[in-house]
Every structure is written in structure tokens, then in C-alpha cells.
PDB file of N, CA and C in Angstrom:
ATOM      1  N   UNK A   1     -25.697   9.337  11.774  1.00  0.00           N
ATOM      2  CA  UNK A   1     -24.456   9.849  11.235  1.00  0.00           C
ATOM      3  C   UNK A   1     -23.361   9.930  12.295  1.00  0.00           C
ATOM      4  N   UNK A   2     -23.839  10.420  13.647  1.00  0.00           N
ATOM      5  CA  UNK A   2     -22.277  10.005  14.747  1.00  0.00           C
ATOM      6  C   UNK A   2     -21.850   8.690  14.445  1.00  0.00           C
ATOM      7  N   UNK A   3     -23.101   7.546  14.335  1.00  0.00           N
ATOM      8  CA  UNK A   3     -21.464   6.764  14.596  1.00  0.00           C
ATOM      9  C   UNK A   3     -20.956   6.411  13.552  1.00  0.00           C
ATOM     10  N   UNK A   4     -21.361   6.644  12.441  1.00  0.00           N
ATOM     11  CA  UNK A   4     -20.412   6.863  11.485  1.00  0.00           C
ATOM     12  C   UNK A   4     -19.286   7.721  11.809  1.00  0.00           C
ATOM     13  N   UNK A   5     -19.426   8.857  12.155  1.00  0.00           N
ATOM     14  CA  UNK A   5     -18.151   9.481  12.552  1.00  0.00           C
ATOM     15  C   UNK A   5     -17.635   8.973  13.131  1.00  0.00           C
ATOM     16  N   UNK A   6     -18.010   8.442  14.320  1.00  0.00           N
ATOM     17  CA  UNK A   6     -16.740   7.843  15.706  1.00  0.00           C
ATOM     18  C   UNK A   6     -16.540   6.408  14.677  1.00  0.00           C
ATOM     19  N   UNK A   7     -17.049   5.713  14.178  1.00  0.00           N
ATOM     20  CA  UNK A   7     -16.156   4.921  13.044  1.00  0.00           C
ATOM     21  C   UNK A   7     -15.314   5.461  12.710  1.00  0.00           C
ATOM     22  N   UNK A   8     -15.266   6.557  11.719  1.00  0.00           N
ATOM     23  CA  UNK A   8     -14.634   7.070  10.874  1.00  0.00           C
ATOM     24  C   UNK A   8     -12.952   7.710  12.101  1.00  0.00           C
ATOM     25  N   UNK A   9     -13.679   8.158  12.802  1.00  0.00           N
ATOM     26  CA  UNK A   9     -12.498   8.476  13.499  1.00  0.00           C
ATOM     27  C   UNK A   9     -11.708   7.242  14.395  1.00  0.00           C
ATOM     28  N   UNK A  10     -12.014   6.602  14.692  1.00  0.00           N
ATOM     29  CA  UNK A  10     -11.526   5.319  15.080  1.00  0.00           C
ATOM     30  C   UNK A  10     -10.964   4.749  14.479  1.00  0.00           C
ATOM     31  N   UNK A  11     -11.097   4.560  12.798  1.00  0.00           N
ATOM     32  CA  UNK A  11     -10.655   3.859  11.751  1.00  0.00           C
ATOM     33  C   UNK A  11      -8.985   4.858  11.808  1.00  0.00           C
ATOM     34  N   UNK A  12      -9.324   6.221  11.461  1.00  0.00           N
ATOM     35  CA  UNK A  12      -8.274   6.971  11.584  1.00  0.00           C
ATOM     36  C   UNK A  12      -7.454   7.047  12.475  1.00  0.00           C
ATOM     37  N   UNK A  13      -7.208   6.819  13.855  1.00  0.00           N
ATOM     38  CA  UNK A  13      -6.855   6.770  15.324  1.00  0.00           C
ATOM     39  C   UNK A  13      -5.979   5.454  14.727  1.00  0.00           C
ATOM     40  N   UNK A  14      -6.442   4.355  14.542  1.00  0.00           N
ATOM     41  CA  UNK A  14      -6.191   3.135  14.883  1.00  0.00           C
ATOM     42  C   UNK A  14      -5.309   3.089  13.371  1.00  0.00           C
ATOM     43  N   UNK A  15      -5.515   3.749  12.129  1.00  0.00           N
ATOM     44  CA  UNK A  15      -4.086   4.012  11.041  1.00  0.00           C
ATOM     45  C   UNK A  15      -2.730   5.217  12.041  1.00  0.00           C
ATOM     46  N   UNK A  16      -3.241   5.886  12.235  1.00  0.00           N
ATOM     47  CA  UNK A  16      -1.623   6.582  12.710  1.00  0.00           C
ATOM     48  C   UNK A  16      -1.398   6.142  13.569  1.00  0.00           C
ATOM     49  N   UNK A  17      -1.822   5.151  14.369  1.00  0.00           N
ATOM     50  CA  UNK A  17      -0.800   4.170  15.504  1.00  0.00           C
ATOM     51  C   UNK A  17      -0.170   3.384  15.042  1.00  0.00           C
ATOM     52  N   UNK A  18      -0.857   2.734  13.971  1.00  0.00           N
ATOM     53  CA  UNK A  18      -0.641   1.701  14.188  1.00  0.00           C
ATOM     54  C   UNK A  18       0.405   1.383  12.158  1.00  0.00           C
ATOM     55  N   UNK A  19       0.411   2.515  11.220  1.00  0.00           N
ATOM     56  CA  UNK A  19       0.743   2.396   9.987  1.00  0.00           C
ATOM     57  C   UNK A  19       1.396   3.266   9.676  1.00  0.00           C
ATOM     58  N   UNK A  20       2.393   3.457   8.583  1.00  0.00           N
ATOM     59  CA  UNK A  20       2.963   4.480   8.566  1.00  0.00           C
ATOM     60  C   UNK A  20       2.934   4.528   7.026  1.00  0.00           C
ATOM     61  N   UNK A  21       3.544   5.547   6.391  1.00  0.00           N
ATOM     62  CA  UNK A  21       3.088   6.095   4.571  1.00  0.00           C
ATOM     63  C   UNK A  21       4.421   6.316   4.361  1.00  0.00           C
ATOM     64  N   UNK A  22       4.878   5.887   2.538  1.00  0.00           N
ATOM     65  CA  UNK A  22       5.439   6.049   2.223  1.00  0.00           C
ATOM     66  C   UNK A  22       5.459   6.778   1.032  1.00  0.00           C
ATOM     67  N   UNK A  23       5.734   7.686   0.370  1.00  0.00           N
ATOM     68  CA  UNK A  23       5.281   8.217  -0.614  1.00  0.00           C
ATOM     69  C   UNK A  23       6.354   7.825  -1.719  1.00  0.00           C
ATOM     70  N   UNK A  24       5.622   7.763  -3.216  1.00  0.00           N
ATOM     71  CA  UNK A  24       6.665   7.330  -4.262  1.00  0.00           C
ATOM     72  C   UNK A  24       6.205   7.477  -5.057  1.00  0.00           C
ATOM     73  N   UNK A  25       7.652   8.434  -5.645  1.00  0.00           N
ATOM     74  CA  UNK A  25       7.063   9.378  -6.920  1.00  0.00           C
ATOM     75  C   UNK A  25       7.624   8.502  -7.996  1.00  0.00           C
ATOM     76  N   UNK A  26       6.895   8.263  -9.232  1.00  0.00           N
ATOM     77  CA  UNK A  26       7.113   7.378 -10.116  1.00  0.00           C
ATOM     78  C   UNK A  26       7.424   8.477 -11.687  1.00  0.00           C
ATOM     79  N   UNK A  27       7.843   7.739 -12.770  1.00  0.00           N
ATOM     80  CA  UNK A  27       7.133   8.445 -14.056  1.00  0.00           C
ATOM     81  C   UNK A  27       6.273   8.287 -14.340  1.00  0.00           C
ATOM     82  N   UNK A  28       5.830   9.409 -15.413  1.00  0.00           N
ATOM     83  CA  UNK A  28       4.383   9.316 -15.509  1.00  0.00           C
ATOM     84  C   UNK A  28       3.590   8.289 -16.714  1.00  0.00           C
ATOM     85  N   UNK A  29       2.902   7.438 -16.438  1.00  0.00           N
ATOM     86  CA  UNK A  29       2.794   5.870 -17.002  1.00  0.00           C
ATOM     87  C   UNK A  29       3.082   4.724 -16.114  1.00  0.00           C
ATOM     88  N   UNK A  30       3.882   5.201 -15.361  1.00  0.00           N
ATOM     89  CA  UNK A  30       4.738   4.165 -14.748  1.00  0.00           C
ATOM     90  C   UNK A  30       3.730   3.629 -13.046  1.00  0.00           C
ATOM     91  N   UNK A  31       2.286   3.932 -13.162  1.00  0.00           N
ATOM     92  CA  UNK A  31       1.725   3.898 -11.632  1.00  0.00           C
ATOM     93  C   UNK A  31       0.525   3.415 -12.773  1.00  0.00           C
ATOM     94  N   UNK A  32       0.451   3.257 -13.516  1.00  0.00           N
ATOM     95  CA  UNK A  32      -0.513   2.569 -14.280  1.00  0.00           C
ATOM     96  C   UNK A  32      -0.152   0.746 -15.004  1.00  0.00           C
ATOM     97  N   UNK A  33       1.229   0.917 -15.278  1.00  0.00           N
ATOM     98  CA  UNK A  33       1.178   0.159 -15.430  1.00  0.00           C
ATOM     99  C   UNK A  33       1.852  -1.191 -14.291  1.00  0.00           C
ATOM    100  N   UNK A  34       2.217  -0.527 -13.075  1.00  0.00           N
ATOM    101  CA  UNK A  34       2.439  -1.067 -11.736  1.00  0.00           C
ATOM    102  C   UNK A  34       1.082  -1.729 -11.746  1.00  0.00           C
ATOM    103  N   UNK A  35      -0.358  -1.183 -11.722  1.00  0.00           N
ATOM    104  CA  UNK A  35      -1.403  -1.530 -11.336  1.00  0.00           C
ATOM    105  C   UNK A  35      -2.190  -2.581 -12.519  1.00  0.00           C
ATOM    106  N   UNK A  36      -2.254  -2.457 -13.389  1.00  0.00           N
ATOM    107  CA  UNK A  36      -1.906  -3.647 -14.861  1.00  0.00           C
ATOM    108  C   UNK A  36      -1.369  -5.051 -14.259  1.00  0.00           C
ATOM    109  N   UNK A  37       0.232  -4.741 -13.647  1.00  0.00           N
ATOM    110  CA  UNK A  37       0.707  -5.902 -13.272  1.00  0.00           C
ATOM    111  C   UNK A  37      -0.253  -6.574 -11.921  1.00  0.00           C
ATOM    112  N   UNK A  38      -0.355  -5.833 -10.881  1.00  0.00           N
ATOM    113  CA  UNK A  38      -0.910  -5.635 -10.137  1.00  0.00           C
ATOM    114  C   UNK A  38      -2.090  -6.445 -10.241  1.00  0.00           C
ATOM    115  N   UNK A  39      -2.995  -6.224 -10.994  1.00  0.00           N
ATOM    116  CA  UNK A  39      -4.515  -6.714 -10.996  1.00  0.00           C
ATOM    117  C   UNK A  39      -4.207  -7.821 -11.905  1.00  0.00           C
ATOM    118  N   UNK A  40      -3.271  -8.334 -12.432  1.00  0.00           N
ATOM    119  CA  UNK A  40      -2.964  -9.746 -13.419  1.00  0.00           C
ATOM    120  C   UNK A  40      -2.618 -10.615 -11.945  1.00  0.00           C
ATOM    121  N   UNK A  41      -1.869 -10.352 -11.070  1.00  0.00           N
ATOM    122  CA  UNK A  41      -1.573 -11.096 -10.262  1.00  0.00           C
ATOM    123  C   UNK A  41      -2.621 -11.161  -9.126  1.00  0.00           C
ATOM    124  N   UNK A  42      -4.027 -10.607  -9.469  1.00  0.00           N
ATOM    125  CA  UNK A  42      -4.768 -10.346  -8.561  1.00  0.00           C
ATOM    126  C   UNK A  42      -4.234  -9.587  -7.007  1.00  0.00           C
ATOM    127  N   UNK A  43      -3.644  -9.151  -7.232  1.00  0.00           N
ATOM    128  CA  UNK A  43      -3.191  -8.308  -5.771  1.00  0.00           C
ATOM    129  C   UNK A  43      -3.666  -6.630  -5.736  1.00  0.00           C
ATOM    130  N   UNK A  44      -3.723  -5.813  -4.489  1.00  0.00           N
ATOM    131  CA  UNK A  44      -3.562  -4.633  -4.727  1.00  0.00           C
ATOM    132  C   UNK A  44      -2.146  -3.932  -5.488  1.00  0.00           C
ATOM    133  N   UNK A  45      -2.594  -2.987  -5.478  1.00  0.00           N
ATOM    134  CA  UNK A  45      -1.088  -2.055  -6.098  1.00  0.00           C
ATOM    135  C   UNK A  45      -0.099  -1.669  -4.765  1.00  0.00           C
ATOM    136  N   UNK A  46      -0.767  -1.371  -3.410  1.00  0.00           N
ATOM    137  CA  UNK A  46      -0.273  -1.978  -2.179  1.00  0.00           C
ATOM    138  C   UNK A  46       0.695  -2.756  -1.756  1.00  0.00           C
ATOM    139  N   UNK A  47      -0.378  -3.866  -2.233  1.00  0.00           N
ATOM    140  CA  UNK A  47       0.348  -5.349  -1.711  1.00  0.00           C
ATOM    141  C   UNK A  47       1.456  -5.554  -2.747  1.00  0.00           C
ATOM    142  N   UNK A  48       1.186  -5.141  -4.074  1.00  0.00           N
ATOM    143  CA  UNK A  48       1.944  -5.846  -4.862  1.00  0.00           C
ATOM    144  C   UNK A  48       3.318  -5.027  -4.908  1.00  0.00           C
ATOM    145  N   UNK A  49       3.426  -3.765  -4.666  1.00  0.00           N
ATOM    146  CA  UNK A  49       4.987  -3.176  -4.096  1.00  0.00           C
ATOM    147  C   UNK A  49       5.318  -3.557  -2.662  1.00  0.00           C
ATOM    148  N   UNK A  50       4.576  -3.851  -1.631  1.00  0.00           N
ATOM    149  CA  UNK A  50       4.928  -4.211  -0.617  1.00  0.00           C
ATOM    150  C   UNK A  50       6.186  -5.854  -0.625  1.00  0.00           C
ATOM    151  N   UNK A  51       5.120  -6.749  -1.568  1.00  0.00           N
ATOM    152  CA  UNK A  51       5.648  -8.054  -1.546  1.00  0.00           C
ATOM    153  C   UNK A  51       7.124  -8.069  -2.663  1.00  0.00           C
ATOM    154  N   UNK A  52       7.138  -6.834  -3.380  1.00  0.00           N
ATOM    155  CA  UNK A  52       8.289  -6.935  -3.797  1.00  0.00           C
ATOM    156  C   UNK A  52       9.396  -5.986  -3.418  1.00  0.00           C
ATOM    157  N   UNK A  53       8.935  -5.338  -2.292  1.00  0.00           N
ATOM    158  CA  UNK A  53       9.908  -4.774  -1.206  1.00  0.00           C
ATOM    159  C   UNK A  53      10.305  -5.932  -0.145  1.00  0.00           C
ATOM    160  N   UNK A  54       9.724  -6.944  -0.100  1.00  0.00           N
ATOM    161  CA  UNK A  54      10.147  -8.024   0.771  1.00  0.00           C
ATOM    162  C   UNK A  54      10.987  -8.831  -0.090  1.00  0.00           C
ATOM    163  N   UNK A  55      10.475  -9.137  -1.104  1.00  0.00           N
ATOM    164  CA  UNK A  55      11.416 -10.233  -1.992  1.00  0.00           C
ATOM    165  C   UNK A  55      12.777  -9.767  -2.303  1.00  0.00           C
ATOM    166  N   UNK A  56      12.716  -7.943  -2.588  1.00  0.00           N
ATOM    167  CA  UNK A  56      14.227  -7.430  -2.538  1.00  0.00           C
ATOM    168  C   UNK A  56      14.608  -7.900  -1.367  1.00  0.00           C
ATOM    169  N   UNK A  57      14.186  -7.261  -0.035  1.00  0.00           N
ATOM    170  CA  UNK A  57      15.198  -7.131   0.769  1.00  0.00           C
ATOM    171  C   UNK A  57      15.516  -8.541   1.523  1.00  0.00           C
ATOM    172  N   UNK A  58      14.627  -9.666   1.052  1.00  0.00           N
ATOM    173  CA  UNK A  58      14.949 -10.934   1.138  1.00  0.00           C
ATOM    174  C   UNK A  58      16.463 -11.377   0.796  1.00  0.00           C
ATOM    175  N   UNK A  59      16.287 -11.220  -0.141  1.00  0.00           N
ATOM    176  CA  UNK A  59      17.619 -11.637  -1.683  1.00  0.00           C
ATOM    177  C   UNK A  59      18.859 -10.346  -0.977  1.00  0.00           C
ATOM    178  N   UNK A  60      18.380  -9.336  -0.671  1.00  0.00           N
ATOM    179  CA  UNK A  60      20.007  -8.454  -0.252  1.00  0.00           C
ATOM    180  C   UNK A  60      20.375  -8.584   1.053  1.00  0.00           C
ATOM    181  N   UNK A  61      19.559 -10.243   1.811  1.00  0.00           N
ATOM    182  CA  UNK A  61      20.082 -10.693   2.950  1.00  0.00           C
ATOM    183  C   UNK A  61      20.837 -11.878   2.864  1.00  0.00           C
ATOM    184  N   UNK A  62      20.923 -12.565   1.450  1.00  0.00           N
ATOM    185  CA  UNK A  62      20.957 -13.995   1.446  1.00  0.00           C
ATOM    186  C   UNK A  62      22.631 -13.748   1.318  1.00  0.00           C
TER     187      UNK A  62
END
């Protein structure tokens, strides 16, 4: 079970260096069906607001 822990804490060490959180409050329905779209496009619910935080801020550079 330690090294599971020193995993576990390593895993953790190596997120707050290295990632940061954004929190986002949605309506309620509205984080279900993000994840609907989400798993049609095979992506996480993650990835799949991430890549369309890029595609905005793509397009409000052009």
C-alpha cells in the first residue's frame, strides 16, 4: 500500500505543477447533455470543451 501512496502522491505533486482547474457552472441538464455530445464524438467531456475553447479562440484571432 506505500507505494501506492507515493504514486498517489506523485500523481498529485505532478497535477498542481504542472495543471490548473477551471470551474463551470452550467444549467441544470446542461452537463449531461455536453457529455451526450461528448461521447458521440468519442471524446472526453474534458477534451471536448477544451477543443472548443480552442476553436473559439481560434476564430476571435482570425
Amino acid at each position: 500500500m506505500i507505494l501506492l501512496a507515493g504514486k498517489t502522491d506523485y500523481k498529485n505533486k505532478w497535477q498542481s505543477e504542472n495543471r490548473e482547474r477551471i470551474n463551470l457552472v452550467v444549467p441544470k441538464g446542461y452537463k449531461e447533455t455536453v457529455r451526450q455530445h461528448a461521447d458521440m464524438t468519442g471524446e472526453s467531456v474534458n477534451g471536448y470543451i477544451k477543443k472548443a475553447i480552442d476553436e473559439r479562440m481560434e476564430r476571435d484571432t482570425e
